[in-house]
C-alpha atoms as a PDB file:
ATOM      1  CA  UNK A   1     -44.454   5.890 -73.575  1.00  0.00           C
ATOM      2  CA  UNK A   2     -47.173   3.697 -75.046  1.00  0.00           C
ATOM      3  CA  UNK A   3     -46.762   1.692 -78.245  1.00  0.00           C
ATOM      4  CA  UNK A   4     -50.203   1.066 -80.117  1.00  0.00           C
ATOM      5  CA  UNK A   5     -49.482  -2.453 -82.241  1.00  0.00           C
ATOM      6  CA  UNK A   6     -51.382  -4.214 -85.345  1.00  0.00           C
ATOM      7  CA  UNK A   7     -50.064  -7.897 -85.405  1.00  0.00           C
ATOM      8  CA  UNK A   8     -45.676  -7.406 -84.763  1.00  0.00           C
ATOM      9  CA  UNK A   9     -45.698  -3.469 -85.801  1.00  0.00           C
ATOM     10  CA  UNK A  10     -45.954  -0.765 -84.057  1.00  0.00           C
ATOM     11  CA  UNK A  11     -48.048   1.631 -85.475  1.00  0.00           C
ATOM     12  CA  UNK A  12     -48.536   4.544 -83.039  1.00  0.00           C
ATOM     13  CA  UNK A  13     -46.960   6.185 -79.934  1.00  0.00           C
ATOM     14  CA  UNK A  14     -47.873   8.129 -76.917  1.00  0.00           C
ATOM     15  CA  UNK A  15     -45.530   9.916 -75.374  1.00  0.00           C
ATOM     16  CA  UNK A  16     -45.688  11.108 -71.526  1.00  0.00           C
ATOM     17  CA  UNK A  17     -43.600  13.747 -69.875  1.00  0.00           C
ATOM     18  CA  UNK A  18     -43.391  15.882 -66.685  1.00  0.00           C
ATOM     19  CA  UNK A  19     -45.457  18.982 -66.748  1.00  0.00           C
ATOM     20  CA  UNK A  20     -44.161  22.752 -67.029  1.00  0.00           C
ATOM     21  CA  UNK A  21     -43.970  23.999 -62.984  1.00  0.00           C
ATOM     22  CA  UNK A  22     -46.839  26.232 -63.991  1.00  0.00           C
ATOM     23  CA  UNK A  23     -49.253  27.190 -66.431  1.00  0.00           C
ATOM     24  CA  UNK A  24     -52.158  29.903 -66.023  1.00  0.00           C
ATOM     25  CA  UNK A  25     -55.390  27.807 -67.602  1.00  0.00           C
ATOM     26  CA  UNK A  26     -53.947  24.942 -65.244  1.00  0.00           C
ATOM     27  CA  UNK A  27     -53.731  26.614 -61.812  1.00  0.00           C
ATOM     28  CA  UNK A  28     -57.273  28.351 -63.051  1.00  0.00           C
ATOM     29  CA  UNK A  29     -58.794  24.310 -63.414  1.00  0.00           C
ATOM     30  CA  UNK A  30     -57.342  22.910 -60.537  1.00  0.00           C
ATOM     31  CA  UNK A  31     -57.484  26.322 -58.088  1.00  0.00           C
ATOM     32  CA  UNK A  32     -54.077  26.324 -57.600  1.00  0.00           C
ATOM     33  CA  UNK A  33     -52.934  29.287 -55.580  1.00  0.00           C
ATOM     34  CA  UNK A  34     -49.028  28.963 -55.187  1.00  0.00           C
ATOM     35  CA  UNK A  35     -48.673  26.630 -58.235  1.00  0.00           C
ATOM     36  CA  UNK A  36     -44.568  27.256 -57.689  1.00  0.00           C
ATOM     37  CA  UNK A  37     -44.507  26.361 -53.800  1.00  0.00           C
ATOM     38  CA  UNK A  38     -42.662  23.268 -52.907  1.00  0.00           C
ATOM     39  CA  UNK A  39     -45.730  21.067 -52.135  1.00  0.00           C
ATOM     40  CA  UNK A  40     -47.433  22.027 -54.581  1.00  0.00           C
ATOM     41  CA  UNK A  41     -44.518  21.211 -57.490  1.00  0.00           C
ATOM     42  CA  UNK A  42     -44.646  17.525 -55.408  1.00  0.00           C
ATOM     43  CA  UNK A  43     -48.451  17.099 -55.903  1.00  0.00           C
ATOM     44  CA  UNK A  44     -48.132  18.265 -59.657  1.00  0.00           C
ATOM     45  CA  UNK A  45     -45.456  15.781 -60.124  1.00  0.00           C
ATOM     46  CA  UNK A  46     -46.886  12.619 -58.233  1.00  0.00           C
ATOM     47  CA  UNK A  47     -50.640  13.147 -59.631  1.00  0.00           C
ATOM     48  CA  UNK A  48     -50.602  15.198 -63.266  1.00  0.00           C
ATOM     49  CA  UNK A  49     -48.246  13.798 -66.591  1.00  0.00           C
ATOM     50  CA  UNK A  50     -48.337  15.990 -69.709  1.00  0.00           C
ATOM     51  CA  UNK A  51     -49.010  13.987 -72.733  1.00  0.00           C
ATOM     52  CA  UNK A  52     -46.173  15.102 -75.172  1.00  0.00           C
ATOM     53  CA  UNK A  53     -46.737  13.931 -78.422  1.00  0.00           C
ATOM     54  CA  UNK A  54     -49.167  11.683 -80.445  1.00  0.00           C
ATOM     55  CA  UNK A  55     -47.931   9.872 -83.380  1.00  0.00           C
ATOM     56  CA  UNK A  56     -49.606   7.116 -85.616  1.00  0.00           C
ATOM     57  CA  UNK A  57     -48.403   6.103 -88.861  1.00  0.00           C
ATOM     58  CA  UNK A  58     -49.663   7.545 -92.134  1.00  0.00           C
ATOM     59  CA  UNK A  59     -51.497   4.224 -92.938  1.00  0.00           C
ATOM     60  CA  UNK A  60     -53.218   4.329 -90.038  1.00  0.00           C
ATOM     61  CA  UNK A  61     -54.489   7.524 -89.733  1.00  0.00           C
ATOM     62  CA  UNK A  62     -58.615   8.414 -90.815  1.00  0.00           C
ATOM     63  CA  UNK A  63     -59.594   5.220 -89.540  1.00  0.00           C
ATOM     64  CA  UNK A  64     -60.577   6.277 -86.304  1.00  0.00           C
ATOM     65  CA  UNK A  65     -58.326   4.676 -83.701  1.00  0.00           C
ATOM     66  CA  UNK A  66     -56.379   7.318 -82.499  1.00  0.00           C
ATOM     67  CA  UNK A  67     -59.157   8.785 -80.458  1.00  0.00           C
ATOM     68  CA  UNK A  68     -59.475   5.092 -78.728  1.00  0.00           C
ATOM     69  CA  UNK A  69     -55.615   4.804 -78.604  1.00  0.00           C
ATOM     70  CA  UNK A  70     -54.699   7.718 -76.808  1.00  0.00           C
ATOM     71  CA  UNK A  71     -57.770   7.810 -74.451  1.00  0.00           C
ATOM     72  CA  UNK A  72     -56.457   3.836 -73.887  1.00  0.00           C
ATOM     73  CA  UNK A  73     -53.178   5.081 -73.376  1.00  0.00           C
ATOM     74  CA  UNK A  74     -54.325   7.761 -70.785  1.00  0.00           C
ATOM     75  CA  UNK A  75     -55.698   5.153 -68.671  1.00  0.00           C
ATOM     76  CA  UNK A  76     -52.927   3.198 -68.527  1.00  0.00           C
ATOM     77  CA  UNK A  77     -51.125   5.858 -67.076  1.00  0.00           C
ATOM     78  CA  UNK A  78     -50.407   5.850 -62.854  1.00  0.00           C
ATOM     79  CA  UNK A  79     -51.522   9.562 -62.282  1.00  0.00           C
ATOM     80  CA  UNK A  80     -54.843  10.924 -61.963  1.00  0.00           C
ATOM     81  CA  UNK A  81     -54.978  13.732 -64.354  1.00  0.00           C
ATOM     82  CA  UNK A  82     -53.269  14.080 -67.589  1.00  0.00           C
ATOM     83  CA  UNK A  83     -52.974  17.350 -69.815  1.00  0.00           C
ATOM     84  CA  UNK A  84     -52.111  18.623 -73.266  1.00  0.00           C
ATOM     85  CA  UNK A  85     -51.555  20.940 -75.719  1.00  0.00           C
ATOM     86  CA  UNK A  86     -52.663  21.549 -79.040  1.00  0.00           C
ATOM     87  CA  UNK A  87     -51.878  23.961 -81.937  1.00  0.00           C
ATOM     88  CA  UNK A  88     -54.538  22.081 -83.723  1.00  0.00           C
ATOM     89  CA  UNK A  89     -57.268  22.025 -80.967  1.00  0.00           C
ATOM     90  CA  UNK A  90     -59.472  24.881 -82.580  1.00  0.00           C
ATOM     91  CA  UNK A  91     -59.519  23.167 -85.880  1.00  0.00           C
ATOM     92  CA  UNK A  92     -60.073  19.761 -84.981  1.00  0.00           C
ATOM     93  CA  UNK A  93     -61.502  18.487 -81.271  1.00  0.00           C
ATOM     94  CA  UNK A  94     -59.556  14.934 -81.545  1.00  0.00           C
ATOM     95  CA  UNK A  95     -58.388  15.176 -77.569  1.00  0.00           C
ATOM     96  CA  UNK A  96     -62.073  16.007 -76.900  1.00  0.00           C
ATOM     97  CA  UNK A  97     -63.119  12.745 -78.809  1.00  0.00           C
ATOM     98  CA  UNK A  98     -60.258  10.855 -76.541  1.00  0.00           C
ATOM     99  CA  UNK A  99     -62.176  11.929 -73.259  1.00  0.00           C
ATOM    100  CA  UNK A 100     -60.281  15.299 -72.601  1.00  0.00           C
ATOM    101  CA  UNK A 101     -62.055  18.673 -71.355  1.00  0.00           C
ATOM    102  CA  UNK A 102     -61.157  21.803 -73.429  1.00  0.00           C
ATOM    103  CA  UNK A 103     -60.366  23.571 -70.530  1.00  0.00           C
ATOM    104  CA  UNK A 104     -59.400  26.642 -72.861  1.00  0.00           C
ATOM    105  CA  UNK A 105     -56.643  28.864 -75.286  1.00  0.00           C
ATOM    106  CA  UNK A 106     -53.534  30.178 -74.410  1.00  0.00           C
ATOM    107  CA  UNK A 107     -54.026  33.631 -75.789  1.00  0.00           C
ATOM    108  CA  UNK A 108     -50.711  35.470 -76.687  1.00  0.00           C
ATOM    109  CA  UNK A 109     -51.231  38.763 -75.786  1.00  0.00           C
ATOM    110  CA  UNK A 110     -49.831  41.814 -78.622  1.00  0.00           C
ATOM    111  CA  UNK A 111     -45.497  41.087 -77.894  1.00  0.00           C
ATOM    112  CA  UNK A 112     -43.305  43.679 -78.124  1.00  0.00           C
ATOM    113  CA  UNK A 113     -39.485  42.127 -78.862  1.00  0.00           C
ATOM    114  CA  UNK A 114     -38.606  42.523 -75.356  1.00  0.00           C
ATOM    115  CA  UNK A 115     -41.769  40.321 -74.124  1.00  0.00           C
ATOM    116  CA  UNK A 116     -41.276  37.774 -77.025  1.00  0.00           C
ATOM    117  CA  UNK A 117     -39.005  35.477 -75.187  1.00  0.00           C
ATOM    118  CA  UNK A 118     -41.301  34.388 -72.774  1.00  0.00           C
ATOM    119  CA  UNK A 119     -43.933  31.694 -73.676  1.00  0.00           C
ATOM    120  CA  UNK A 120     -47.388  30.201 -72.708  1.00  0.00           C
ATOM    121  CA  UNK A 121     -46.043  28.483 -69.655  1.00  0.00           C
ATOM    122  CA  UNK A 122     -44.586  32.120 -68.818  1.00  0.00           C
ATOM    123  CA  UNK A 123     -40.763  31.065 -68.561  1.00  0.00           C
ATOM    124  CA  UNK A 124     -37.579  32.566 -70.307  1.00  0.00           C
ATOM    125  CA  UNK A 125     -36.955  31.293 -73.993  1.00  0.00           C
ATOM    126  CA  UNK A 126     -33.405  32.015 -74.301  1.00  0.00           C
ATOM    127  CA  UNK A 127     -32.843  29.109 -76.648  1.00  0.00           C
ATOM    128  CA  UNK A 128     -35.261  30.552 -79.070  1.00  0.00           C
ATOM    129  CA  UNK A 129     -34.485  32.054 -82.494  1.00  0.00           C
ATOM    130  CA  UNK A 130     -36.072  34.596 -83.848  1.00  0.00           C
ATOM    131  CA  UNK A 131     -37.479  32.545 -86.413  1.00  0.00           C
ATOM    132  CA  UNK A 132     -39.412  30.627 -84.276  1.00  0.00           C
ATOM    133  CA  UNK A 133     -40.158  33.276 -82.212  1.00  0.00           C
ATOM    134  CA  UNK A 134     -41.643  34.610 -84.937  1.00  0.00           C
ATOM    135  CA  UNK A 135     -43.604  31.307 -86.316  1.00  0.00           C
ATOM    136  CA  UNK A 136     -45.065  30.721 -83.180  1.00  0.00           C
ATOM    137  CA  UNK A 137     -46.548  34.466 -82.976  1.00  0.00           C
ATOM    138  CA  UNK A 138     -49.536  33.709 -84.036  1.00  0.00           C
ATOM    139  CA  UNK A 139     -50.201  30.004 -82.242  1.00  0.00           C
ATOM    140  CA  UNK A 140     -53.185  30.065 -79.689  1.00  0.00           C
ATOM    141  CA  UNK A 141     -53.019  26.404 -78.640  1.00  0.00           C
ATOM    142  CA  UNK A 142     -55.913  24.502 -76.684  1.00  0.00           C
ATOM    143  CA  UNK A 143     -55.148  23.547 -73.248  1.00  0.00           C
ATOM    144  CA  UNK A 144     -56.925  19.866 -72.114  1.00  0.00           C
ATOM    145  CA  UNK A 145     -57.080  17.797 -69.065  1.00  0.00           C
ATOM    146  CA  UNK A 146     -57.674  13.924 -68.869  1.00  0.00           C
ATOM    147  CA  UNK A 147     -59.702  13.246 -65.379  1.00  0.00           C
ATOM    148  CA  UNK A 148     -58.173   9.512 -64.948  1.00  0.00           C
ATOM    149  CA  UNK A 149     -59.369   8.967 -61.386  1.00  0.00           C
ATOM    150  CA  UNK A 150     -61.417   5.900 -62.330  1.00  0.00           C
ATOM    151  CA  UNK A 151     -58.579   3.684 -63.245  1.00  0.00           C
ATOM    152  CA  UNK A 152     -57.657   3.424 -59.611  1.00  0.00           C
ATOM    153  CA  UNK A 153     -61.645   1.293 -59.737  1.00  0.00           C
ATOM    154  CA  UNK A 154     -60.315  -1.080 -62.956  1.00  0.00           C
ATOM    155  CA  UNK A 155     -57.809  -4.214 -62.792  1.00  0.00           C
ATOM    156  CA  UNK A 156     -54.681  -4.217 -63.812  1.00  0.00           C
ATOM    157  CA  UNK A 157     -54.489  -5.236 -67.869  1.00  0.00           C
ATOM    158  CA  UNK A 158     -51.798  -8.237 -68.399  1.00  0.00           C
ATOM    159  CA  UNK A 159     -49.194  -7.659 -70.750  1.00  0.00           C
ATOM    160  CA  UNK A 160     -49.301 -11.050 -72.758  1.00  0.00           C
ATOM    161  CA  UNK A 161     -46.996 -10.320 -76.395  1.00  0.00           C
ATOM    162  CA  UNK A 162     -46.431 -13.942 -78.669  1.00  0.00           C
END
């Protein structure tokens, strides 16, 4: 997690999570073969962080910092590549602005109600009702990747706070 601050508030978040164990448009980027097999669930881990959620307060947004606050964030993390998803990513290329690649759409192919509870990153959805089943029928989101292999070249930023 990475707070973005003006003066003592905190106006924006990143948020930073493990990735799903596997996801098509992923293992197509990086030429993953067995993106499942033991070693390579320990690579994923160790060298690829999803970024979860962006958030920056009302106020704040249309001035055009969050592109420079979450490509900031992204290379302040530890881990070479960071990805993301985004409903929004045809309509708007804000993670493109940030320094991601548009690596491409997860395309929902036609669902019957028997494939319907199984998602873009191919798993069971047994939680799922079929409400949201249903409101998420027609969602194509963008998939993106964050190369952040040259932070291992830049210095370490001090954390000074008054």
């Amino acid at each position: 997690m990475i707070l973005l601050w003006h003066d003592q508030e905190p106006i924006g978040i990143c948020i930073f999570s493990t990735p799903a164990a596997s996801l098509t448009l992923r293992s197509r980027y990086f030429g993953l073969t067995h993106p499942r097999s033991r070693l390579s669930l320990t690579a994923l881990n160790e060298q690829l962080w999803l970024l979860q959620r962006v958030v920056l307060a009302p106020t704040y947004r249309g001035a055009g910092i969050a592109a420079a606050f979450v490509r900031r964030a992204c290379e302040l993390c530890p881990v070479d590549w960071i990805e993301t998803l985004s409903a929004m990513g045809q309509a708007n290329p804000f993670f493109e602005r940030a320094g991601f690649v548009r690596v491409g759409v997860i395309r929902k192919p036609w669902r019957t109600p028997r494939s319907a509870s199984h998602g873009a990153y191919g798993g069971p959805r047994h939680s799922l009702t079929a409400e949201s089943i249903a409101k998420s029928q027609h969602s194509e989101p963008v998939y993106y990747v964050f190369d952040n292999r040259a932070r291992r070249d830049e210095p370490i930023p001090s954390r000074k706070r008054s």
